[in-house]
Protein backbone atom coordinates (compact mmCIF):
# COMPACT_ATOMS: atom_id res chain seq x y z
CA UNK A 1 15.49 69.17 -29.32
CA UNK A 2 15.81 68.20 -32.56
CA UNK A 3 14.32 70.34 -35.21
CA UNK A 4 12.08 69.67 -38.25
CA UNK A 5 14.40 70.38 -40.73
CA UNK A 6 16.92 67.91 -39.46
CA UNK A 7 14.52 65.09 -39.09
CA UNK A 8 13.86 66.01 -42.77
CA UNK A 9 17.63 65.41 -43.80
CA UNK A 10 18.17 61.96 -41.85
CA UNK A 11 15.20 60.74 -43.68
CA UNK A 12 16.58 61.85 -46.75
CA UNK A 13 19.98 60.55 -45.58
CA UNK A 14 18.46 57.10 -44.65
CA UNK A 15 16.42 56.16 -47.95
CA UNK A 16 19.48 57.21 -49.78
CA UNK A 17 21.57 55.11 -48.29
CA UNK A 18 18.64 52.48 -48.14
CA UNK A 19 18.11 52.42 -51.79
CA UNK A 20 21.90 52.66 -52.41
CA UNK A 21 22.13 49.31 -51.00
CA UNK A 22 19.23 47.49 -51.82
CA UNK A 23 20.09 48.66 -55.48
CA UNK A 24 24.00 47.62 -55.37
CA UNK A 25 24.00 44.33 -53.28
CA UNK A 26 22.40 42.25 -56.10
CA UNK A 27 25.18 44.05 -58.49
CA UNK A 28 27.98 42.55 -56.72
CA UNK A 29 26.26 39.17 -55.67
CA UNK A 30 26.05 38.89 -59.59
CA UNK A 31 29.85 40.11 -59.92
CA UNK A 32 30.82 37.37 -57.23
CA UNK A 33 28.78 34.77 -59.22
CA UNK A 34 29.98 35.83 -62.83
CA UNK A 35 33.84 36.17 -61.09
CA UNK A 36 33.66 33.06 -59.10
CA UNK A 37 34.06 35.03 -55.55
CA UNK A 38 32.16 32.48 -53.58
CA UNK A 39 32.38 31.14 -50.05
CA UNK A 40 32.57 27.50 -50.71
CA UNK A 41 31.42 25.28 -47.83
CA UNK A 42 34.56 23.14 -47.00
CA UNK A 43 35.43 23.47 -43.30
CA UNK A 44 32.75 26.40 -42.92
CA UNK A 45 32.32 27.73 -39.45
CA UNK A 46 29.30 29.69 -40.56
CA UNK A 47 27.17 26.39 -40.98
CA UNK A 48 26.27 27.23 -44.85
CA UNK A 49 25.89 24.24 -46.72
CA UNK A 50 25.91 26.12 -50.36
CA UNK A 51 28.70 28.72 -52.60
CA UNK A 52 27.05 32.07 -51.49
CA UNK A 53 28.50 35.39 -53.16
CA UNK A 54 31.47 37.00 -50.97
CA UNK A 55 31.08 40.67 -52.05
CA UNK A 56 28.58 41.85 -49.84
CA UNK A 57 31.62 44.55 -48.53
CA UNK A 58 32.01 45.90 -51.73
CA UNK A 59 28.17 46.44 -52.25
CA UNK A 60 28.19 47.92 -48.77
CA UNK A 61 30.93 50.35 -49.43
CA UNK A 62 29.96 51.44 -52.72
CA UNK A 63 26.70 52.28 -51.67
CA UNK A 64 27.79 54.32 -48.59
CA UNK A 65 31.00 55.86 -50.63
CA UNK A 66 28.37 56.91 -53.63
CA UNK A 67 25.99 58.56 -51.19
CA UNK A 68 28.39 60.65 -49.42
CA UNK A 69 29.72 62.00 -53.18
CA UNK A 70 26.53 62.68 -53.98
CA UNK A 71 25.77 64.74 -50.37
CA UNK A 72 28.84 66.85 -50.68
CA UNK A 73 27.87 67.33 -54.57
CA UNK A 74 24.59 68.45 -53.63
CA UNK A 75 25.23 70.53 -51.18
CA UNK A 76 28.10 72.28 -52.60
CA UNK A 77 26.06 73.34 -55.70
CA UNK A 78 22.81 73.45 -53.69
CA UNK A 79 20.87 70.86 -55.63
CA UNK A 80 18.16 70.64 -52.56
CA UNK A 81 16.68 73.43 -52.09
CA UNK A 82 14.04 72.65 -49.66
CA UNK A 83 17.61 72.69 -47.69
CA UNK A 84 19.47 75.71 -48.97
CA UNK A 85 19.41 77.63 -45.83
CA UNK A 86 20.65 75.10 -43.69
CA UNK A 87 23.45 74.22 -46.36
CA UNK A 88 24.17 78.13 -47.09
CA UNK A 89 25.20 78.03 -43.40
CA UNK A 90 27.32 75.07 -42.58
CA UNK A 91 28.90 74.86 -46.31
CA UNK A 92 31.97 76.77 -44.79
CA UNK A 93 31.97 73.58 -41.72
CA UNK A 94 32.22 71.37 -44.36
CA UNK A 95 34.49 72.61 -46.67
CA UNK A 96 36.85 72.99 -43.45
CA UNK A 97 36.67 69.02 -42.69
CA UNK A 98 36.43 68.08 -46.18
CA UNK A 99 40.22 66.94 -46.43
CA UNK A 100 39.34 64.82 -43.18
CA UNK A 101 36.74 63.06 -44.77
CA UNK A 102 38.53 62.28 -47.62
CA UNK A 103 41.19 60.29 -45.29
CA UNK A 104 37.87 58.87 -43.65
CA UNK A 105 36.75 57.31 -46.76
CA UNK A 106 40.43 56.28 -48.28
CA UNK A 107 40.52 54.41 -45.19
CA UNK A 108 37.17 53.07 -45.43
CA UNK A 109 38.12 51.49 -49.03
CA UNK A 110 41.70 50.29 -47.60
CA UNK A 111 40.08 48.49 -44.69
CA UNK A 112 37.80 46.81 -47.64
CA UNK A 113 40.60 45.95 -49.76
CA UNK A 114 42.74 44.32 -47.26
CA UNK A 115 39.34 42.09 -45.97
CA UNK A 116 38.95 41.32 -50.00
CA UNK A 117 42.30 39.99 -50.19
CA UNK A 118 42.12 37.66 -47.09
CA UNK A 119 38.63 36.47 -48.90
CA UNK A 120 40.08 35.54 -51.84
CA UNK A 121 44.22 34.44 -50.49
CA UNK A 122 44.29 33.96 -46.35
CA UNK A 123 46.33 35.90 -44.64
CA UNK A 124 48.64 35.06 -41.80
CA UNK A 125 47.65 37.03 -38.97
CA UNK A 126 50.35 39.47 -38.56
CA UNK A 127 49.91 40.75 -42.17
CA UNK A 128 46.43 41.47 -41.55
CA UNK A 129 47.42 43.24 -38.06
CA UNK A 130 49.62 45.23 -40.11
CA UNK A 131 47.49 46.18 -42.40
CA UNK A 132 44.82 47.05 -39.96
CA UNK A 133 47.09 49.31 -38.05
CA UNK A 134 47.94 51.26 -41.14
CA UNK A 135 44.16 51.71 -41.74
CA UNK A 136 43.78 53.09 -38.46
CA UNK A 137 46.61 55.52 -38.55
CA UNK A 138 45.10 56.88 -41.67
CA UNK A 139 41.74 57.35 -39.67
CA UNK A 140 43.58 59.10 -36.71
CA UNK A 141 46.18 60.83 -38.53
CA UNK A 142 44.75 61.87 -41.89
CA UNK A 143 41.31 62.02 -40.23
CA UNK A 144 41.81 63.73 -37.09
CA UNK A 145 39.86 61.17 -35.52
CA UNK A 146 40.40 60.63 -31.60
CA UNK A 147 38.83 58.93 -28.58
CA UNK A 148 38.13 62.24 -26.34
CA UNK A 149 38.48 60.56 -23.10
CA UNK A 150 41.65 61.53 -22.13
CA UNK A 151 41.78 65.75 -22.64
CA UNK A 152 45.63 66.99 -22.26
CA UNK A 153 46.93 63.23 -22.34
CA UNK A 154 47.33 63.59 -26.76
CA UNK A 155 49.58 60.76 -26.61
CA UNK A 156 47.70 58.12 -24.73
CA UNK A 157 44.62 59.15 -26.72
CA UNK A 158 45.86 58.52 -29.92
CA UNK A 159 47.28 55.28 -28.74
CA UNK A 160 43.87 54.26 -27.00
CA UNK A 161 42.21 55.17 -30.33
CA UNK A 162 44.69 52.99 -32.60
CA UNK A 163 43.63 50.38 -30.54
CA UNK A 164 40.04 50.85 -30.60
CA UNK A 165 40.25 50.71 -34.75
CA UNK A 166 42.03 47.21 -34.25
CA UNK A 167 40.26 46.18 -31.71
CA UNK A 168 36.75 47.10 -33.39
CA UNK A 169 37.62 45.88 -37.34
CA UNK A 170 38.50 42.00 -35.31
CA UNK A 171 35.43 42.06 -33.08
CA UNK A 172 32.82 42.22 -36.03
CA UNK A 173 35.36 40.11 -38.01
CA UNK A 174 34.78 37.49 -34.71
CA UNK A 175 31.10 38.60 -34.48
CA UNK A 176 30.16 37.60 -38.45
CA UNK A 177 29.36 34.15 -38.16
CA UNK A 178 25.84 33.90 -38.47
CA UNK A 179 23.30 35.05 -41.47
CA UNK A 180 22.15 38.52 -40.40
CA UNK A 181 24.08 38.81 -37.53
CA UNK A 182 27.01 41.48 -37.57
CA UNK A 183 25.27 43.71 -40.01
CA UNK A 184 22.15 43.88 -37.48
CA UNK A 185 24.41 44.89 -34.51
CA UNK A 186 26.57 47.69 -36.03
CA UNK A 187 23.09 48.82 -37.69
CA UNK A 188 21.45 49.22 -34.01
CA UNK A 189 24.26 50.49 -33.01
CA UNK A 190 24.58 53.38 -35.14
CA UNK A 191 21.08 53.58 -34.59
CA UNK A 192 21.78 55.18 -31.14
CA UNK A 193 24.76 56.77 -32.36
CA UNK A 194 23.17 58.88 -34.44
CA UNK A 195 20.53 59.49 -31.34
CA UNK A 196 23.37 60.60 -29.18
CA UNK A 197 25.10 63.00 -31.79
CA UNK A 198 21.68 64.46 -33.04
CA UNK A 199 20.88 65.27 -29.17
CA UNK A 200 24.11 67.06 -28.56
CA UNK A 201 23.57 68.94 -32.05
CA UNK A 202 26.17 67.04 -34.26
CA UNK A 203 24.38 67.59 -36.95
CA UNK A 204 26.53 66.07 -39.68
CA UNK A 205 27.87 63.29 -37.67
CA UNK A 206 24.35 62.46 -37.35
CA UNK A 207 24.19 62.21 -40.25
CA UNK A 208 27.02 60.16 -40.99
CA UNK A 209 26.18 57.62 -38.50
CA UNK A 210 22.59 57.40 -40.07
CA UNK A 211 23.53 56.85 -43.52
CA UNK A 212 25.92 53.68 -42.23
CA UNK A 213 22.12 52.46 -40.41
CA UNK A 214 21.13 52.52 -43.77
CA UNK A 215 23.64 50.81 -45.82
CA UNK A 216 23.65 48.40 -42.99
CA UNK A 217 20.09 47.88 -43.20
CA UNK A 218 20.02 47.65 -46.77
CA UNK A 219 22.11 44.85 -46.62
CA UNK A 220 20.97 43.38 -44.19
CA UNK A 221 17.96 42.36 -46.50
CA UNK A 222 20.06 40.02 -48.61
CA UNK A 223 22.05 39.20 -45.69
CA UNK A 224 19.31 37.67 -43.35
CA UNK A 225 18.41 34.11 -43.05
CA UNK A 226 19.26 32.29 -45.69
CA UNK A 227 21.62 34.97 -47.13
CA UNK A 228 21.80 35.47 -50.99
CA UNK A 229 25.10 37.51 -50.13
CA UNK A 230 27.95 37.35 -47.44
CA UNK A 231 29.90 40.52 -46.25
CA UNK A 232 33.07 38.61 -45.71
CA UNK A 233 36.23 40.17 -44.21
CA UNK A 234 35.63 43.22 -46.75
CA UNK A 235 32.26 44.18 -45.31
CA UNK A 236 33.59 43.00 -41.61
CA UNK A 237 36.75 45.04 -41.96
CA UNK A 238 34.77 47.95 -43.23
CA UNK A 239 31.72 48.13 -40.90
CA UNK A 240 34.06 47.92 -37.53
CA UNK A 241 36.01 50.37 -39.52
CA UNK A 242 32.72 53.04 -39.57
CA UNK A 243 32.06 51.62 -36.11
CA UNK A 244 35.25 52.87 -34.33
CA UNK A 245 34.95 56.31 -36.26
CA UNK A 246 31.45 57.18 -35.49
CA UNK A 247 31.66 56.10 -31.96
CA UNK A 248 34.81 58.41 -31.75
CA UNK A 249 33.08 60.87 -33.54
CA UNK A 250 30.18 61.14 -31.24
CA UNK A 251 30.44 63.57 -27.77
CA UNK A 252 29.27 61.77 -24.79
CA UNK A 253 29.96 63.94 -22.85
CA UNK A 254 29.46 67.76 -22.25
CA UNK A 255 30.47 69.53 -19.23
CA UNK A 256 27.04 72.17 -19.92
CA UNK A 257 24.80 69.57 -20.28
CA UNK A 258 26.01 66.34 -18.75
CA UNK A 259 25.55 65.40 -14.95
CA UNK A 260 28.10 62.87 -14.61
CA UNK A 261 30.73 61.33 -16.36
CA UNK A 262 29.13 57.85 -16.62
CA UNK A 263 28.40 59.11 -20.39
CA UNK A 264 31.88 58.01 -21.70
CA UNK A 265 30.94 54.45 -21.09
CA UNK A 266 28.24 54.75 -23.70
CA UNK A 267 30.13 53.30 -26.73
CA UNK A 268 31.61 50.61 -24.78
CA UNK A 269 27.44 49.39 -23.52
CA UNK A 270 26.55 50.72 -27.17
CA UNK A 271 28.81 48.17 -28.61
CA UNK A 272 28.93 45.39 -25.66
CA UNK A 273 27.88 42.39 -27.61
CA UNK A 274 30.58 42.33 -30.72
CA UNK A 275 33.65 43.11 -27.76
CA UNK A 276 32.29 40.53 -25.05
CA UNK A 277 31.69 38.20 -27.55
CA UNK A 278 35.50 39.05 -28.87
CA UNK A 279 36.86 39.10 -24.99
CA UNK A 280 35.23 35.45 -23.76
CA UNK A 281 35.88 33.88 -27.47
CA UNK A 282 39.51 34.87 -27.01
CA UNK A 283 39.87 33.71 -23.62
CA UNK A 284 37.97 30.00 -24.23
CA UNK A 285 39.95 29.73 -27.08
CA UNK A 286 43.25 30.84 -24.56
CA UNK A 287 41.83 28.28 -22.07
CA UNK A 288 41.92 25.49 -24.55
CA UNK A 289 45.07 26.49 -26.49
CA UNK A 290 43.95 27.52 -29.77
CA UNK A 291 45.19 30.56 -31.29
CA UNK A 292 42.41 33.45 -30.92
CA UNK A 293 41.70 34.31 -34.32
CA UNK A 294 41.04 30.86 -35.37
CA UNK A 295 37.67 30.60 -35.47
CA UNK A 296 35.60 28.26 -34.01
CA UNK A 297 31.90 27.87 -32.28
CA UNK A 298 32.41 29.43 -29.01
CA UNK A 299 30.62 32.30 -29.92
CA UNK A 300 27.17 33.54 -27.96
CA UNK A 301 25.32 32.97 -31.32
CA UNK A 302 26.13 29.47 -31.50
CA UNK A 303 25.77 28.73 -27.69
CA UNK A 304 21.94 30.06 -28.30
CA UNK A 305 21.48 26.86 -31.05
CA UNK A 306 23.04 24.94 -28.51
CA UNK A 307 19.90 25.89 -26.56
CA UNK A 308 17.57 24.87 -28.99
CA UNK A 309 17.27 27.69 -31.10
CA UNK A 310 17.23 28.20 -34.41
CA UNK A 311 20.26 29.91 -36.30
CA UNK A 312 17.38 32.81 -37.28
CA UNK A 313 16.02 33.28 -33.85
CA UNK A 314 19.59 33.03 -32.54
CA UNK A 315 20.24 36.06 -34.07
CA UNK A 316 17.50 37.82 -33.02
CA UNK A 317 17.77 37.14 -29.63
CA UNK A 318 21.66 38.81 -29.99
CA UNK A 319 19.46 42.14 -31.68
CA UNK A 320 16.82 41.96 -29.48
CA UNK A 321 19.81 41.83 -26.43
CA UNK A 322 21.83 44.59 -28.01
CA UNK A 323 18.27 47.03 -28.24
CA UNK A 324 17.85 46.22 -24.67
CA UNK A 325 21.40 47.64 -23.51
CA UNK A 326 21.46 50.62 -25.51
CA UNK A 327 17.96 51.57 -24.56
CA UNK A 328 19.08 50.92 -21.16
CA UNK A 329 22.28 52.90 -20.99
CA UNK A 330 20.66 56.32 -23.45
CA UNK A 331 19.02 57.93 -20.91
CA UNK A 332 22.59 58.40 -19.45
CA UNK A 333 23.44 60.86 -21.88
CA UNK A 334 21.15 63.48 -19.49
CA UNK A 335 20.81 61.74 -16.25
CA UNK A 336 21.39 62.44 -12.88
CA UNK A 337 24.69 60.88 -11.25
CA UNK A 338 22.21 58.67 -9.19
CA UNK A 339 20.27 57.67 -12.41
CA UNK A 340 23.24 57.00 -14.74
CA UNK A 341 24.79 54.93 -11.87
CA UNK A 342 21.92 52.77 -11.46
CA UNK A 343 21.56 52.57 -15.42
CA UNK A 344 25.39 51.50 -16.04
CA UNK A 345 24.84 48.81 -13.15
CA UNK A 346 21.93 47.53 -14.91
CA UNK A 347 23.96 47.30 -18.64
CA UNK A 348 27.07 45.90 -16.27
CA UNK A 349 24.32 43.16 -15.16
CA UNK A 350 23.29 42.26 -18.46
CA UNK A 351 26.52 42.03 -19.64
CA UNK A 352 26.99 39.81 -16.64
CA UNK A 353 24.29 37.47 -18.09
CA UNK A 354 25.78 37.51 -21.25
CA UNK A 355 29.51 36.52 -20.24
CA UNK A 356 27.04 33.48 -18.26
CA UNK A 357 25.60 32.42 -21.34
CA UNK A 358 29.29 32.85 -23.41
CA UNK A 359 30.72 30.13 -20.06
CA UNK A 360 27.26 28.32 -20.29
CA UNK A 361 27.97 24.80 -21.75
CA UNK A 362 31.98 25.70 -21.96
CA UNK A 363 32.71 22.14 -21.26
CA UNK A 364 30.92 19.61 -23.47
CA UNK A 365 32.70 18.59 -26.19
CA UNK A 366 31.07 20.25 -28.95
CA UNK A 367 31.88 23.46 -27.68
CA UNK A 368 35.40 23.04 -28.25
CA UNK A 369 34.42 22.10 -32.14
């Protein structure tokens, strides 16, 4: 169970990251203004008809690099002292991974500088590769961040978890094409992340992944239907960025506790819109000979206006879809081999419906815009 105490600190850890946000995205949408770093409408995927601000990634990182100084400040010279107890006894913890985190967070702001630059001069897409992958062997290197999947198999881990970084910083780069959209996602998603390490008594990884709800939500204010702000390939770059380090963060699974080993799956279900979104865009886009990361309207977002939706409701039908899976596939964190099975079949069928919806109007010619 969680206790009290703890409950106590996420809140804390939320409204500061909350207020960090709310507080610093109207900054930098005044910076972008005032510096002319705008998204100008010319052959604009996105659908915006207007210049909107393109420094929503700064504002996001900022406000998540600020609160983290100011956590390891306070607790280091015990500035909360409804706290001190809990401090007094994992300040040693801390100190120990402090040199990690610093990597973490260099990482963090090199992932946002390289999507900055592609804002402002395009890349080619083997410079931003490269750039990527040197982002992600700070994270794994300097970090000491691995997928755990593969215990006394170092090598193939690391490589696995190289891949995950890359793969991860291009699906919400794909996944960003709608008001609201990618910043909703990673924010559920670390939503249950922070469940899951909270459960399993990761306290401060908890944490982590709850302060990155909050900057996400935070921004997510400005960044909602019609957005005063966008993220760009800064805030893109940076939230798969936290995405692949929280989820490798995060224990799934625990030989004392867990019943099967279905519980490794969970970041893969936790996460299952942004990649199957990434996998059928890339294969479409395959299928009709267009380079992949040319960007297009193939994505699940724009089939739903296809439908008849609205962008808006678009989007929330992708939230409402991604609440649905990870509430589905939680409860195999504890469950029984026969209940995570059926569970993981259930998130494998709605991912099914999805990849039906991705194909669904494939062929008329204005899915191939």
């Amino acid at each position: 169970m969680i206790s009290a105490t703890w409950i106590k600190i996420y809140t804390v850890v939320f409204a500061s990251g909350l207020a960090g946000a709310l507080i610093l995205t109207p900054v930098f949408r005044s910076l972008a203004a005032k510096t002319g770093f705008m998204d100008v409408p010319a052959d604009n995927h996105k659908g915006h008809k207007k210049s909107t601000p393109l420094l929503g990634g700064l504002a996001m990182f900022f406000s998540w690099l600020f609160c983290i100084a100011g956590g390891v400040f306070a607790i280091k010279w015990n500035l909360l002292p409804a706290f001190s107890k809990i401090a007094e006894t994992h300040l040693p913890g801390i100190l120990q991974i402090y040199g990690n985190l610093c990597f973490i967070a260099v990482g963090a702001a090199i992932a946002v500088f390289l999507g900055l630059i592609d804002d402002k001069y395009p890349m080619s897409a083997s410079v931003k590769f490269a750039g990527q992958f040197v982002v992600a062997l700070i994270a794994v290197f300097g970090g000491n961040i691995r997928l755990n999947i593969l215990p006394g198999f170092p090598g193939v881990e690391t490589g696995i978890t190289l891949f995950w970084f890359m793969l991860l910083m291009n699906s919400i780069n794909f996944f960003d094409n709608m008001d609201g959209l990618a910043v909703g996602t990673i924010a559920i998603a670390m939503g249950f992340f922070s469940v899951v390490a909270a459960l399993n008594c990761q306290y401060f990884v908890a944490c982590f992944a709850v302060l990155n709800c909050a900057v996400c939500c935070g921004f997510w204010f400005y960044n909602t239907t019609p957005a005063t702000i966008f993220m760009g390939d800064s805030g893109s770059h940076f939230l798969g960025y936290l995405a692949a380090v929280v989820s490798a963060m995060v224990t799934f699974f625990d030989k004392s506790v867990s019943l099967s080993r279905f519980p490794v799956l969970m970041p893969l279900f936790i996460l299952a819109l942004p990649l199957f979104d990434t996998a059928m865009v890339v294969i479409i886009r395959t299928i009709n000979r267009k380079p992949f990361w040319i960007g297009d309207h193939n994505h699940i977002s724009h089939r739903f206006v296809r439908m008849g939706f609205t962008r808006k409701r678009a989007v929330m039908l992708v939230h409402l879809m991604a609440l649905t899976i990870g509430l589905g596939i939680l409860p195999v964190l504890r469950g029984s081999f026969f209940t995570a099975a059926i569970l993981v079949i259930q998130a494998i069928l709605m991912l099914g419906i999805i990849t039906f919806l991705q194909l669904y109007l494939s062929d008329r010619p204005d899915a191939r815009e």
